[in-house]
Protein backbone atom coordinates (compact mmCIF):
# COMPACT_ATOMS: atom_id res chain seq x y z
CA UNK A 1 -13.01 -25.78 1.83
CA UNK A 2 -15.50 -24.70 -0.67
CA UNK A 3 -16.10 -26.33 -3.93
CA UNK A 4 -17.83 -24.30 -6.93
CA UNK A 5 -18.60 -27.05 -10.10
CA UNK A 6 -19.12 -25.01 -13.94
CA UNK A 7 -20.68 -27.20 -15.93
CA UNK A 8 -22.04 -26.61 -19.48
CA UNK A 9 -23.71 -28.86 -22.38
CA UNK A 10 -21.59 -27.45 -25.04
CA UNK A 11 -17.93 -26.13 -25.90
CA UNK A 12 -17.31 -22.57 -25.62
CA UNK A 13 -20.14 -21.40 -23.24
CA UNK A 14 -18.01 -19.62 -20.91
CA UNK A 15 -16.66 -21.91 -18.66
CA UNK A 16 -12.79 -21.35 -18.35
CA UNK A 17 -13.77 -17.38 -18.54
CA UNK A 18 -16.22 -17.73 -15.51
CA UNK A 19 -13.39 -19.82 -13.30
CA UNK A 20 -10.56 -17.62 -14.56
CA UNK A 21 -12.17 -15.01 -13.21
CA UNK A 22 -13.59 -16.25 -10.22
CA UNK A 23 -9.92 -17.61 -9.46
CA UNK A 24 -8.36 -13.99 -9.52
CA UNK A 25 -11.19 -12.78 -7.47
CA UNK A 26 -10.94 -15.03 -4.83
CA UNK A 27 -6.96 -15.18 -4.79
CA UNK A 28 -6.89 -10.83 -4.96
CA UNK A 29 -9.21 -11.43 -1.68
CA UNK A 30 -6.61 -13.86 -0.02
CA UNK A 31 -8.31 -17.15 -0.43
CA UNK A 32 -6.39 -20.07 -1.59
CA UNK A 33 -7.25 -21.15 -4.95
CA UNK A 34 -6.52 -24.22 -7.57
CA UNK A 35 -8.00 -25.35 -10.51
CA UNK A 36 -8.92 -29.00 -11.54
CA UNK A 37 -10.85 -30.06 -14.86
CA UNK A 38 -11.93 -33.62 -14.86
CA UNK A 39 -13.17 -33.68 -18.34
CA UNK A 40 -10.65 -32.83 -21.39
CA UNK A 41 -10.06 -34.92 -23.97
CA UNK A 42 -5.62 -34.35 -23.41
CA UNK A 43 -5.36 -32.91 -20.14
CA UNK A 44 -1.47 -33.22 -20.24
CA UNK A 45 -2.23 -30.51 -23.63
CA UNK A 46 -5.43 -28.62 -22.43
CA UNK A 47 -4.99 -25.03 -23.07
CA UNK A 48 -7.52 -24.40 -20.43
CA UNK A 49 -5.60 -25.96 -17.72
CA UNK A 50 -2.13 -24.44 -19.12
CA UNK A 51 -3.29 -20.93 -18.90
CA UNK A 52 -4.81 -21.07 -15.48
CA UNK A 53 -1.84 -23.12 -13.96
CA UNK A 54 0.84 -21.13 -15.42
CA UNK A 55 -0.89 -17.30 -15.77
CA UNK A 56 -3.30 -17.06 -13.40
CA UNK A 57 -2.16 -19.47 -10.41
CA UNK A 58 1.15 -18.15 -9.70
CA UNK A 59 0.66 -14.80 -8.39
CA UNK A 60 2.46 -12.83 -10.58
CA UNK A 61 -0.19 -12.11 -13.29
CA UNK A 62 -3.34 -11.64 -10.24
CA UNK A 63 -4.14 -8.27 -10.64
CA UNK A 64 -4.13 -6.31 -7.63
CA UNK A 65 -7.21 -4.85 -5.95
CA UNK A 66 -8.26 -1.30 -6.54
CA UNK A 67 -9.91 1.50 -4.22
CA UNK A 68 -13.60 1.19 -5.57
CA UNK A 69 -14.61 4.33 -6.83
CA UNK A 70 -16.02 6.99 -5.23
């Protein structure tokens, strides 16, 4: 089990962009993925977490892979 940590000193940067799309990457490949953030200042009403958990983890929204062009 891999972990992969994105970490930034401000709000905004990029983070849940990076992850999200990291997340359907590895998922349209056949990995297992899931999503944790430590840090948020109401997990139980993070946006972040809600949009990840309920969009991108369930399989339904994962786009799927395309023949790379030629």
């Amino acid at each position: 089990m891999g972990i992969i940590q994105v970490v930034s000193d401000r709000l905004g940067a990029g983070k849940t962009c990076l992850i999200s799309a990291l997340l359907t990457r590895l998922a349209e490949s056949g990995k297992r993925v899931g999503y944790y953030k430590p840090f948020s200042a109401s997990p139980e009403n993070d946006p972040d977490v809600s949009f990840i958990s309920q969009r991108l983890l369930t399989g339904e929204n994962i786009p799927q892979p395309r023949p790379a062009p030629q």
